[in-house]
C-alpha atoms as a PDB file:
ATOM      1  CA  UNK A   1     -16.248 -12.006   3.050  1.00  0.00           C
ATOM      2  CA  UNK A   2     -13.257 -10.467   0.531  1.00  0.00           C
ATOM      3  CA  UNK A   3     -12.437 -12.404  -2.171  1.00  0.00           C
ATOM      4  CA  UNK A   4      -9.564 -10.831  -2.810  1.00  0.00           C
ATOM      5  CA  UNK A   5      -6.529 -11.116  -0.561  1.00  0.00           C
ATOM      6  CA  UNK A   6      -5.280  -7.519  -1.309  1.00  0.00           C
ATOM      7  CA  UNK A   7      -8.382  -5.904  -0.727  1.00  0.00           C
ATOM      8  CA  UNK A   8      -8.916  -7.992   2.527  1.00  0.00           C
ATOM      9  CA  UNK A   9      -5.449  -6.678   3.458  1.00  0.00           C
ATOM     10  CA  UNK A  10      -5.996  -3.012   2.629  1.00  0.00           C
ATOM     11  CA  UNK A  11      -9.524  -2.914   4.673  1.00  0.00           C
ATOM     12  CA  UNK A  12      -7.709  -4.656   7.727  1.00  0.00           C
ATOM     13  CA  UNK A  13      -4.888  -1.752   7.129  1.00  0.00           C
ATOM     14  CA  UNK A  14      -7.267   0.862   6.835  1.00  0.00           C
ATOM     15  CA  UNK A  15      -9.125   0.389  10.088  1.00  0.00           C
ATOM     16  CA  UNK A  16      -5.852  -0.077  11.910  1.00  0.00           C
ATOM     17  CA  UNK A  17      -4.978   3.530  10.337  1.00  0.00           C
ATOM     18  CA  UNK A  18      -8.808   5.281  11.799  1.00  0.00           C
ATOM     19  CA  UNK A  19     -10.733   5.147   8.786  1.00  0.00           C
ATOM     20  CA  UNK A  20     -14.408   3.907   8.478  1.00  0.00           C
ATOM     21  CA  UNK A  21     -14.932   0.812   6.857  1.00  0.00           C
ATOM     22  CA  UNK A  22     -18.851  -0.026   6.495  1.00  0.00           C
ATOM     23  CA  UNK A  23     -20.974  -2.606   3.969  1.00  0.00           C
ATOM     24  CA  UNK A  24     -23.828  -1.569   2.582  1.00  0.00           C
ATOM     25  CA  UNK A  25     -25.649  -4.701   0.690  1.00  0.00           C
ATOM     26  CA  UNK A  26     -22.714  -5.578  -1.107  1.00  0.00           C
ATOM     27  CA  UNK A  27     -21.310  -2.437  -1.440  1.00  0.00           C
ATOM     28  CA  UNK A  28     -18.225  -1.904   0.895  1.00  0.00           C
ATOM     29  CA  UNK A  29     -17.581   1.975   1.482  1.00  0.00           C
ATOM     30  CA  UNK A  30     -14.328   2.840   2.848  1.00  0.00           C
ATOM     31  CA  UNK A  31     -13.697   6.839   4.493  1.00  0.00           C
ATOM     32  CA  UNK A  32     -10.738   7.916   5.888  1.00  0.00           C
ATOM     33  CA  UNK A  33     -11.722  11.075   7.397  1.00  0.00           C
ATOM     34  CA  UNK A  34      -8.181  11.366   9.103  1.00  0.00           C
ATOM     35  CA  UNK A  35      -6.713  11.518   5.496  1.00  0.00           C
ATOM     36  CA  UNK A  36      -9.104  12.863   2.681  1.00  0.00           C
ATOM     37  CA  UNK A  37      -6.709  13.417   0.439  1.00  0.00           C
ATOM     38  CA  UNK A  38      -5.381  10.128   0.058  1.00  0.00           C
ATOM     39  CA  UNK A  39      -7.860   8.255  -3.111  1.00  0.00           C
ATOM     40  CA  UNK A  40      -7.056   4.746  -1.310  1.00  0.00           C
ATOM     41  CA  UNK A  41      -8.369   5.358   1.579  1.00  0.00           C
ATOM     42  CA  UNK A  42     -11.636   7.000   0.363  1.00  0.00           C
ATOM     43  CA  UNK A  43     -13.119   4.744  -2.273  1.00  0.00           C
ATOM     44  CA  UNK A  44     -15.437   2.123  -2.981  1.00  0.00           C
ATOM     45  CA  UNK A  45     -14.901  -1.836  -3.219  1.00  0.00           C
ATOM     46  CA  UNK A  46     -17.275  -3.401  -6.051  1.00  0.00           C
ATOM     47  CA  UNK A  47     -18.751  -6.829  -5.248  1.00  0.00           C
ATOM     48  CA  UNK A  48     -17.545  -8.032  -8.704  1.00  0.00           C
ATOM     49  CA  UNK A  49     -16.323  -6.498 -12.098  1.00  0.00           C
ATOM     50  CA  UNK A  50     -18.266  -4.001 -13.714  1.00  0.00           C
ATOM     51  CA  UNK A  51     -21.048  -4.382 -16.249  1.00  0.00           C
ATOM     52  CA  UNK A  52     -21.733  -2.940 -19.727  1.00  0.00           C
ATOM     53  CA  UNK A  53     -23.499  -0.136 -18.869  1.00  0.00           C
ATOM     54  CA  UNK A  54     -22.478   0.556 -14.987  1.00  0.00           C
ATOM     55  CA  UNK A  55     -20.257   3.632 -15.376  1.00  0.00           C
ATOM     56  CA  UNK A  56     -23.316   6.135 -14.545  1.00  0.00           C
ATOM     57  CA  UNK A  57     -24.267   3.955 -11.347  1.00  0.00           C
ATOM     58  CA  UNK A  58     -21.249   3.426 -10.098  1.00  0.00           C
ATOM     59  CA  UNK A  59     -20.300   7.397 -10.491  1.00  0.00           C
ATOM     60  CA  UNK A  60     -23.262   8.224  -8.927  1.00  0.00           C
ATOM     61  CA  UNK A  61     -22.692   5.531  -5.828  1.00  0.00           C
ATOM     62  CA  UNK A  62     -19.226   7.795  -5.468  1.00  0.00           C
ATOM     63  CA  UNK A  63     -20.834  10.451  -5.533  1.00  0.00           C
ATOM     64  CA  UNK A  64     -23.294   9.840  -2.757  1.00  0.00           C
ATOM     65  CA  UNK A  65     -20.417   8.368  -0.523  1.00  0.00           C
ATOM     66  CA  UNK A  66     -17.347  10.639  -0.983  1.00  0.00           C
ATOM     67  CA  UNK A  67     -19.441  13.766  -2.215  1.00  0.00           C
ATOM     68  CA  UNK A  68     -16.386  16.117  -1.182  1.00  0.00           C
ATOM     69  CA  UNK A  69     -13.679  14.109  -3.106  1.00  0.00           C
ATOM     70  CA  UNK A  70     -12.243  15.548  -6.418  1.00  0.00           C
ATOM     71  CA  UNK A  71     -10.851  11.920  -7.357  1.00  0.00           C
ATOM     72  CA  UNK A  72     -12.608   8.411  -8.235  1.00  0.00           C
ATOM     73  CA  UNK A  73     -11.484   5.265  -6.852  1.00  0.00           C
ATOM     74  CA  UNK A  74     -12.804   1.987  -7.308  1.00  0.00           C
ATOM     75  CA  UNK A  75     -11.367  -1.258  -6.087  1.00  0.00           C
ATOM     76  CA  UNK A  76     -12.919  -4.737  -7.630  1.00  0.00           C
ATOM     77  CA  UNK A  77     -13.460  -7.613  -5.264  1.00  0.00           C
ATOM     78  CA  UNK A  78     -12.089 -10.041  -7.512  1.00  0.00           C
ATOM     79  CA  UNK A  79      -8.821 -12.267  -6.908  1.00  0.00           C
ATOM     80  CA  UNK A  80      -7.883 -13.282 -10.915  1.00  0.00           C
ATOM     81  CA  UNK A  81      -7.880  -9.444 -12.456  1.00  0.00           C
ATOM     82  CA  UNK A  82     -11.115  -9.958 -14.226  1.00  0.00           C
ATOM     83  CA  UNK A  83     -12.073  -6.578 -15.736  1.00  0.00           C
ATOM     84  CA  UNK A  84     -15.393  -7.015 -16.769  1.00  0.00           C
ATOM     85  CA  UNK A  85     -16.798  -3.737 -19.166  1.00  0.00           C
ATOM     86  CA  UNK A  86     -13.415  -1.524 -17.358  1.00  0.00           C
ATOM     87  CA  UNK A  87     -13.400   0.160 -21.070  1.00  0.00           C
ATOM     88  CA  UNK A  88     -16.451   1.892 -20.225  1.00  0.00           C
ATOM     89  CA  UNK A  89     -14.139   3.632 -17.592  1.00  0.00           C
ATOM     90  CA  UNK A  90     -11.248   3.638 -19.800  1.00  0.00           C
ATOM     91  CA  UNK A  91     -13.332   5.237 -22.552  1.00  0.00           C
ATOM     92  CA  UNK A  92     -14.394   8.005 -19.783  1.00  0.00           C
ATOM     93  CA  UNK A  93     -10.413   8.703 -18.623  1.00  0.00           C
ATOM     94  CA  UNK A  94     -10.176   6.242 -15.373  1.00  0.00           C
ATOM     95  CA  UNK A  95      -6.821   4.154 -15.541  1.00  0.00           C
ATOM     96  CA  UNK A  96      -7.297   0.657 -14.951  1.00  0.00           C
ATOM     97  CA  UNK A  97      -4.565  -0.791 -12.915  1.00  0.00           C
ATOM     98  CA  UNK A  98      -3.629  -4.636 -12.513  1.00  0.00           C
ATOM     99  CA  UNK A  99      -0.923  -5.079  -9.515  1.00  0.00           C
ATOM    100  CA  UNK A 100       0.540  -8.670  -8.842  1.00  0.00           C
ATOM    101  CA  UNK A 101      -0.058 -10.077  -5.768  1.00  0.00           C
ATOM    102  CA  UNK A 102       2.289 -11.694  -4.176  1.00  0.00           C
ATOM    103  CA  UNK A 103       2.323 -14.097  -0.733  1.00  0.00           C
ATOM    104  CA  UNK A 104       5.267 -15.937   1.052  1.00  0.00           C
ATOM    105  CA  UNK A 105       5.244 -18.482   4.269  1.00  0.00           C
ATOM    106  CA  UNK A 106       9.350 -17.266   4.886  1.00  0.00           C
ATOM    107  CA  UNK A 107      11.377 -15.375   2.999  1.00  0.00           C
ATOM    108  CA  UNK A 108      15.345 -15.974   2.426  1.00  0.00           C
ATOM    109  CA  UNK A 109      18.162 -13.663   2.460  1.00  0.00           C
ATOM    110  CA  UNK A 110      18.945 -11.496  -0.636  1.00  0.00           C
ATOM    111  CA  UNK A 111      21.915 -12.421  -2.979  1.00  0.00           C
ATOM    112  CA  UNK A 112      22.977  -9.107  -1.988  1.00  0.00           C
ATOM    113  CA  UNK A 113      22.777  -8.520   1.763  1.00  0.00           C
ATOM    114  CA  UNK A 114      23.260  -5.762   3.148  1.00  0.00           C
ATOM    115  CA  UNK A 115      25.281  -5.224   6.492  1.00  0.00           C
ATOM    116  CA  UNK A 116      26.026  -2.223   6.750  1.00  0.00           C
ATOM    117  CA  UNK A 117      22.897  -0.818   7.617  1.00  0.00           C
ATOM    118  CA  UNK A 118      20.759  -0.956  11.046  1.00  0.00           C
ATOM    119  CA  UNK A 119      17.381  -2.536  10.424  1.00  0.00           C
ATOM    120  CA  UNK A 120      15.160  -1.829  13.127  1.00  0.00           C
ATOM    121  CA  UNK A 121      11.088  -0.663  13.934  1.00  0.00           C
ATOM    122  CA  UNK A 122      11.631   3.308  14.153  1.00  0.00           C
ATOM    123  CA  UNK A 123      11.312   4.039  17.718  1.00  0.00           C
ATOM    124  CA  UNK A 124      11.962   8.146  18.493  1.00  0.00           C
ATOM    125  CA  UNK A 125      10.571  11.405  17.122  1.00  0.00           C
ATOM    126  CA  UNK A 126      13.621  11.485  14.748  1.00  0.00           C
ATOM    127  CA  UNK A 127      13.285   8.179  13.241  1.00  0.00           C
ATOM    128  CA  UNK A 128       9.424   9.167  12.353  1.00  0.00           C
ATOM    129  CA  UNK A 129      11.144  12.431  11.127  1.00  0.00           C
ATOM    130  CA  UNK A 130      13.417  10.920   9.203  1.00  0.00           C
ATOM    131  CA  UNK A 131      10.659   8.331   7.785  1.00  0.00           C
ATOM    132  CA  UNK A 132       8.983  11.386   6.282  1.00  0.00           C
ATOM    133  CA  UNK A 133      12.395  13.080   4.960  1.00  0.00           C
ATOM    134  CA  UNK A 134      12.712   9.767   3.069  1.00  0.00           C
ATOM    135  CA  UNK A 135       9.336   9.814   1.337  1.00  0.00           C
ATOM    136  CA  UNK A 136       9.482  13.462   0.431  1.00  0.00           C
ATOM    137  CA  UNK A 137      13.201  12.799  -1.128  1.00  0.00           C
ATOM    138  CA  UNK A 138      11.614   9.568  -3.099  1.00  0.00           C
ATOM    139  CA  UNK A 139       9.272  11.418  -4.389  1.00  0.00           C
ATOM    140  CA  UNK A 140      11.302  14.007  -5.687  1.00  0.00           C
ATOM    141  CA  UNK A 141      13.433  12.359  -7.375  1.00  0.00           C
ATOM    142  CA  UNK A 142       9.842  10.141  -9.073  1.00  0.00           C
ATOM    143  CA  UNK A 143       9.049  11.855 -12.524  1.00  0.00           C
ATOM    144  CA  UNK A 144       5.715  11.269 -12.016  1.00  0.00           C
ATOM    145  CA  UNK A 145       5.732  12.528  -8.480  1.00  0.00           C
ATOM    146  CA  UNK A 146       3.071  14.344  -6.503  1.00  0.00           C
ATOM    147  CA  UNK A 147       3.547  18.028  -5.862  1.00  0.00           C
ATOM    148  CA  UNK A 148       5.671  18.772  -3.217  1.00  0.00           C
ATOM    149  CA  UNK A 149       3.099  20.789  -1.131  1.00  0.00           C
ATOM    150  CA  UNK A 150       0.126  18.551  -0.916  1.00  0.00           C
ATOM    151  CA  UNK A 151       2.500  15.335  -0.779  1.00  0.00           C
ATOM    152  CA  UNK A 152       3.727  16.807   2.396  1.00  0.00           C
ATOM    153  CA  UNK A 153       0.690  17.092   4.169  1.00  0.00           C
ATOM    154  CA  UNK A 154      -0.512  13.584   2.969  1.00  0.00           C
ATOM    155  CA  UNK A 155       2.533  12.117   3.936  1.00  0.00           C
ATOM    156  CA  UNK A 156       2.785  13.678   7.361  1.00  0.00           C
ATOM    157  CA  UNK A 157      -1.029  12.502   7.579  1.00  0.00           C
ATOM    158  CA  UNK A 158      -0.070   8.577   6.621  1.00  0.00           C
ATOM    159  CA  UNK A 159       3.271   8.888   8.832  1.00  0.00           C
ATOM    160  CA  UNK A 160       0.814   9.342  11.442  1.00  0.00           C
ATOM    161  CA  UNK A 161      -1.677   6.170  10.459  1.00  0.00           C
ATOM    162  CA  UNK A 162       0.899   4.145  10.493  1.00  0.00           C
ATOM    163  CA  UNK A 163       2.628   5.531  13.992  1.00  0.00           C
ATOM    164  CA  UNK A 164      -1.109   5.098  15.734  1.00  0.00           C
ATOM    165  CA  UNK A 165      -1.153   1.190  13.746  1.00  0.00           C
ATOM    166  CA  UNK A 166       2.021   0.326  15.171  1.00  0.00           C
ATOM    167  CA  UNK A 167       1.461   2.002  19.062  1.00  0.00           C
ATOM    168  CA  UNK A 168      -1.500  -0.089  19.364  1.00  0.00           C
ATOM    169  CA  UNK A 169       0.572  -3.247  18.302  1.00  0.00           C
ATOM    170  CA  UNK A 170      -1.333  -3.710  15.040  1.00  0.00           C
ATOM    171  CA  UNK A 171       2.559  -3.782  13.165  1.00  0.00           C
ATOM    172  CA  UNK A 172       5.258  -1.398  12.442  1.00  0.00           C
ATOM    173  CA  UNK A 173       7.041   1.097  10.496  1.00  0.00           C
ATOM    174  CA  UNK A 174      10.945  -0.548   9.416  1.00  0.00           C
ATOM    175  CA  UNK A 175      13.402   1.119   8.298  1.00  0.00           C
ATOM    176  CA  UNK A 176      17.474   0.672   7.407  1.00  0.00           C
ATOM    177  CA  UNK A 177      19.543   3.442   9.354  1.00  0.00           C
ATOM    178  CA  UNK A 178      22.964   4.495   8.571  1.00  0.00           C
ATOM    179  CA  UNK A 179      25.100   5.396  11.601  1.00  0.00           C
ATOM    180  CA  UNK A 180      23.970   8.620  11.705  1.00  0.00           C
ATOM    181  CA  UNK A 181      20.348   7.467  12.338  1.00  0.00           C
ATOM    182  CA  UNK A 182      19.349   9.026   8.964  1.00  0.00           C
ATOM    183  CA  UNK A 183      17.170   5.972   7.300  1.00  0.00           C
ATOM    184  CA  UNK A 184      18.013   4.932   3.893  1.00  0.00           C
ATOM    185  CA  UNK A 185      14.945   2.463   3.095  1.00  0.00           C
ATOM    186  CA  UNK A 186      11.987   2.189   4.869  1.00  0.00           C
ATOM    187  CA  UNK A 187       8.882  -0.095   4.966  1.00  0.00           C
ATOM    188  CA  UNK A 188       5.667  -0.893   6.868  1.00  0.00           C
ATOM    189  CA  UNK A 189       4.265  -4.562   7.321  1.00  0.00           C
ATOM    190  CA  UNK A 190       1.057  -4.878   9.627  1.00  0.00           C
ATOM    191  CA  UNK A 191      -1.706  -7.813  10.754  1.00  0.00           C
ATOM    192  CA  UNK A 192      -4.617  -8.086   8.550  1.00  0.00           C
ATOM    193  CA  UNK A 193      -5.648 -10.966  10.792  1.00  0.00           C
ATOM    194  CA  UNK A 194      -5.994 -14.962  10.127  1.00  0.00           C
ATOM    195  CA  UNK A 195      -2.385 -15.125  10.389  1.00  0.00           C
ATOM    196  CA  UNK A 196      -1.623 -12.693   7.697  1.00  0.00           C
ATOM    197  CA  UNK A 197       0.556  -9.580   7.664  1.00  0.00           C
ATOM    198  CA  UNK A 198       0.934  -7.180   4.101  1.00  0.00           C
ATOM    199  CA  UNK A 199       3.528  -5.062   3.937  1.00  0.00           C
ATOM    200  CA  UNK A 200       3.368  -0.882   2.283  1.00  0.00           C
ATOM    201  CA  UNK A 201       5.652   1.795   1.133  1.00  0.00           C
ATOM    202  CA  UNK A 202       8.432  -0.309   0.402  1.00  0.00           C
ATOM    203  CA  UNK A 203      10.664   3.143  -0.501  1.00  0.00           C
ATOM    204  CA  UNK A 204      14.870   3.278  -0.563  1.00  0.00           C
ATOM    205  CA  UNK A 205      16.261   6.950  -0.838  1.00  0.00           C
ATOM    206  CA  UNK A 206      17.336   8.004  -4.345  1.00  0.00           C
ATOM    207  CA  UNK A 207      21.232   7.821  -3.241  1.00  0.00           C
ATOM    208  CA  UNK A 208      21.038   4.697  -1.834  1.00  0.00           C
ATOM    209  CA  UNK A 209      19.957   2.411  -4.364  1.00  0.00           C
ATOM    210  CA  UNK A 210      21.609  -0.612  -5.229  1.00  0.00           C
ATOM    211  CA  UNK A 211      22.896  -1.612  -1.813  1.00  0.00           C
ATOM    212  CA  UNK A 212      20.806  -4.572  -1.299  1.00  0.00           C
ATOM    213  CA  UNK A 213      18.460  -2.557   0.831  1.00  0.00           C
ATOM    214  CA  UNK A 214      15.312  -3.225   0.401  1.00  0.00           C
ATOM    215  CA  UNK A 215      15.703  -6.918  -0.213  1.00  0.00           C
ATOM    216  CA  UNK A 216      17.253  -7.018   3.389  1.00  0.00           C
ATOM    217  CA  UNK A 217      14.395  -4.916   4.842  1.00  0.00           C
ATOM    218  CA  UNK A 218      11.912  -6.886   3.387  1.00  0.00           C
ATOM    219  CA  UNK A 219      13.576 -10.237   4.814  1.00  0.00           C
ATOM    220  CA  UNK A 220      14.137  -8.816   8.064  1.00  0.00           C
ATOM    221  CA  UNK A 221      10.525  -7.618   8.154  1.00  0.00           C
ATOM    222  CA  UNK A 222       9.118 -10.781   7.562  1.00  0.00           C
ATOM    223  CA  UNK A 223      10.888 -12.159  10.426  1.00  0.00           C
ATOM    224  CA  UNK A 224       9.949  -9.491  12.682  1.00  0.00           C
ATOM    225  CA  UNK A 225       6.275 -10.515  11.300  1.00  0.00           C
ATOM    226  CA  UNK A 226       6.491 -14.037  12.125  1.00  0.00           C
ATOM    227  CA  UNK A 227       8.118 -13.698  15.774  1.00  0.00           C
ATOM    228  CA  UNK A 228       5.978 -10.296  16.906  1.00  0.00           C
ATOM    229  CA  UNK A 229       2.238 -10.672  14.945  1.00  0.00           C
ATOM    230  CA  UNK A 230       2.329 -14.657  14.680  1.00  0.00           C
ATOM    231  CA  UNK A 231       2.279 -14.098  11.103  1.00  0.00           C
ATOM    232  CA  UNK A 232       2.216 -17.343   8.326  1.00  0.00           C
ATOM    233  CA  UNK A 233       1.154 -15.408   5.181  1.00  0.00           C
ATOM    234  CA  UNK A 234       3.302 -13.062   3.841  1.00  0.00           C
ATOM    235  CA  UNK A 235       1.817 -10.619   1.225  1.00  0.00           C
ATOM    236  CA  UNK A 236       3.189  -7.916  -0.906  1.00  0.00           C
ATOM    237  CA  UNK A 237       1.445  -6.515  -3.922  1.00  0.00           C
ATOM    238  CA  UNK A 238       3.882  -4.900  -6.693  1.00  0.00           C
ATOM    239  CA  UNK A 239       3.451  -3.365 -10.175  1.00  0.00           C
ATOM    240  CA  UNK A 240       3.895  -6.097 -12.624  1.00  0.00           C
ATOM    241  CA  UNK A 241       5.685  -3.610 -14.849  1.00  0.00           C
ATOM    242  CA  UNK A 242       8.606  -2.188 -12.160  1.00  0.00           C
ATOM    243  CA  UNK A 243      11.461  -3.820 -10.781  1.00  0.00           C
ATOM    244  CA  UNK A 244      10.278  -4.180  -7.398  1.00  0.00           C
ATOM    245  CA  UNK A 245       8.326  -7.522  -7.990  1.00  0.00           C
ATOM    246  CA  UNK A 246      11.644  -8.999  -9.300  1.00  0.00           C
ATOM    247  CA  UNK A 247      12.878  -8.109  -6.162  1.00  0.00           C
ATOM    248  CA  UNK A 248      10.160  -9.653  -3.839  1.00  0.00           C
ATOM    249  CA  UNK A 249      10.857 -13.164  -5.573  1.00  0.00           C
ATOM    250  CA  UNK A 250      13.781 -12.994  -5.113  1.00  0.00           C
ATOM    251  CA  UNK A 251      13.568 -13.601  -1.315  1.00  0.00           C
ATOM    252  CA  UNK A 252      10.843 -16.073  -1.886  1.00  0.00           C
ATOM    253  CA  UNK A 253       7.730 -14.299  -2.634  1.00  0.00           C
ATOM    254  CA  UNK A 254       5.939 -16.006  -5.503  1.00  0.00           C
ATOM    255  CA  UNK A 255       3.072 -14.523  -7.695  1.00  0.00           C
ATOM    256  CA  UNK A 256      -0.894 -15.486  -5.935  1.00  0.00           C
ATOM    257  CA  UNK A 257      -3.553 -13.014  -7.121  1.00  0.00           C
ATOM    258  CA  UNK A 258      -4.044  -9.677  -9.225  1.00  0.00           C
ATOM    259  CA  UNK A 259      -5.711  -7.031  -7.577  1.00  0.00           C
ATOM    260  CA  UNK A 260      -7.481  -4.837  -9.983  1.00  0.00           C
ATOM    261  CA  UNK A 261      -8.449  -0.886  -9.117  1.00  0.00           C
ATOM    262  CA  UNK A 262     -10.162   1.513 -11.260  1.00  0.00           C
ATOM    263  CA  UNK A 263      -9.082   5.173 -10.567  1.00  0.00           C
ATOM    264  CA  UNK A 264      -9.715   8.855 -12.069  1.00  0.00           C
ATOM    265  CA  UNK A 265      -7.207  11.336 -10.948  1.00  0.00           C
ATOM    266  CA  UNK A 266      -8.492  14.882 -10.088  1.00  0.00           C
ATOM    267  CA  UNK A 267      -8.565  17.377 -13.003  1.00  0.00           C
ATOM    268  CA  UNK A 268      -5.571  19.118 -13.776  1.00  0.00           C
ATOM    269  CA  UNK A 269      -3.490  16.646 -11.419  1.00  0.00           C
END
């Protein structure tokens, strides 16, 4: 059983999306042959924080399970951020990520709601095509974005996850639409089981920030949750140090867990 409700959430994601989730002792491997190039879909869930001295073994256990991947991704089973010996992997050029966790029953209404805007599940061929002009302009307009070219193909590749989750009723892609049915902020939220949904890829376009947005699209999702997957646990996970997790309290999320992750990017990215 996971520990940690983010990790629990991602693995129930990740098989809705096609990948191969599999336990072997206490090691949990996770392959998403569907998507290679995306690092959290094809990495390995520790039982517990890392000891002094584990950097070789666990390097080794990536090895043996992802033996084509130029990344390293590790994900620790733990729900309070406990790090163990994560210097080790500091020391050796991994980053070491803490992301809040955050869980709601309901959600309210954002001091800034937004009515303009049709919030709806995306539906047609151009809503899923204008789902992945969305990403590609967000991450444009990121400074520390991907490059264009392989973004593209892993986007079109998780586009695709996501449209075979929601088809087989697992959840759904949101989005806000303008009245030209070009969408302006977009969002997934999907069962995990147990009563609990998580939502991913909360992402507003660049020029259309600051119209209460995403706050409105995250309420609306929740009730589209509760009435369509039975949902009663709400949960988000943001970085701590961006304004996003701000924005999730503000509609009633409040802070549960941390979810820690231990990653190596591949050379020269």
């Amino acid at each position: 059983m996971t520990r940690s409700l983010a990790y629990f959430t991602d693995l129930a994601l990740r098989r809705h999306e096609g990948s191969v989730v599999t336990r072997e002792g206490t090691l949990t491997v996770i392959r998403s042959p569907q998507n290679q190039g995306f690092w959290w879909g094809n990495f390995l869930l520790m039982p517990a924080p890392p000891l002094p001295g584990d950097l070789d073994r666990w390097e080794t256990q990536f090895q043996n399970h992802h033996s084509a991947a130029h990344h390293r991704a590790f994900g620790v089973d733990t729900p309070d951020g406990n790090e163990g010996a994560a210097d080790d992997f500091r020391a050796a050029g991994y980053q070491v990520m803490h992301d809040t966790v955050l869980t709601a029953e309901v959600t309210h209404p954002p001091r800034r709601l937004n009515t303009d805007a049709t919030f709806r599940p995306l539906a047609t061929e151009a809503d899923w095509a204008s789902a992945h002009a969305l990403r590609m302009a967000v991450n444009a307009a990121d400074p520390s974005g991907h490059e264009e070219t392989g973004y593209r193909e892993f986007s079109t590749l998780k586009l695709a996850s996501y449209r075979r989750a929601q088809e087989a009723g697992h959840g759904a892609l949101l989005g806000a639409f303008d009245d030209t049915g070009t969408m302006l902020c977009g969002l997934g939220i999907f069962d995990a089981g147990e009563g609990v949904a998580r939502y991913q890829s909360v992402e507003t376009h660049p020029e259309a920030r600051s119209r209460g947005l995403a706050g409105t699209l995250v309420h609306t999702a929740a009730a589209w949750a509760r009435e369509h997957l039975g949902t009663r646990t709400l949960v988000i996970v943001a970085d701590p140090n961006y304004h996003a997790q701000a924005l999730y309290e503000s509609v009633g999320f409040t802070a549960t867990e941390v979810q820690l992750a231990i990653q190596k990017r591949p050379a020269g990215d």
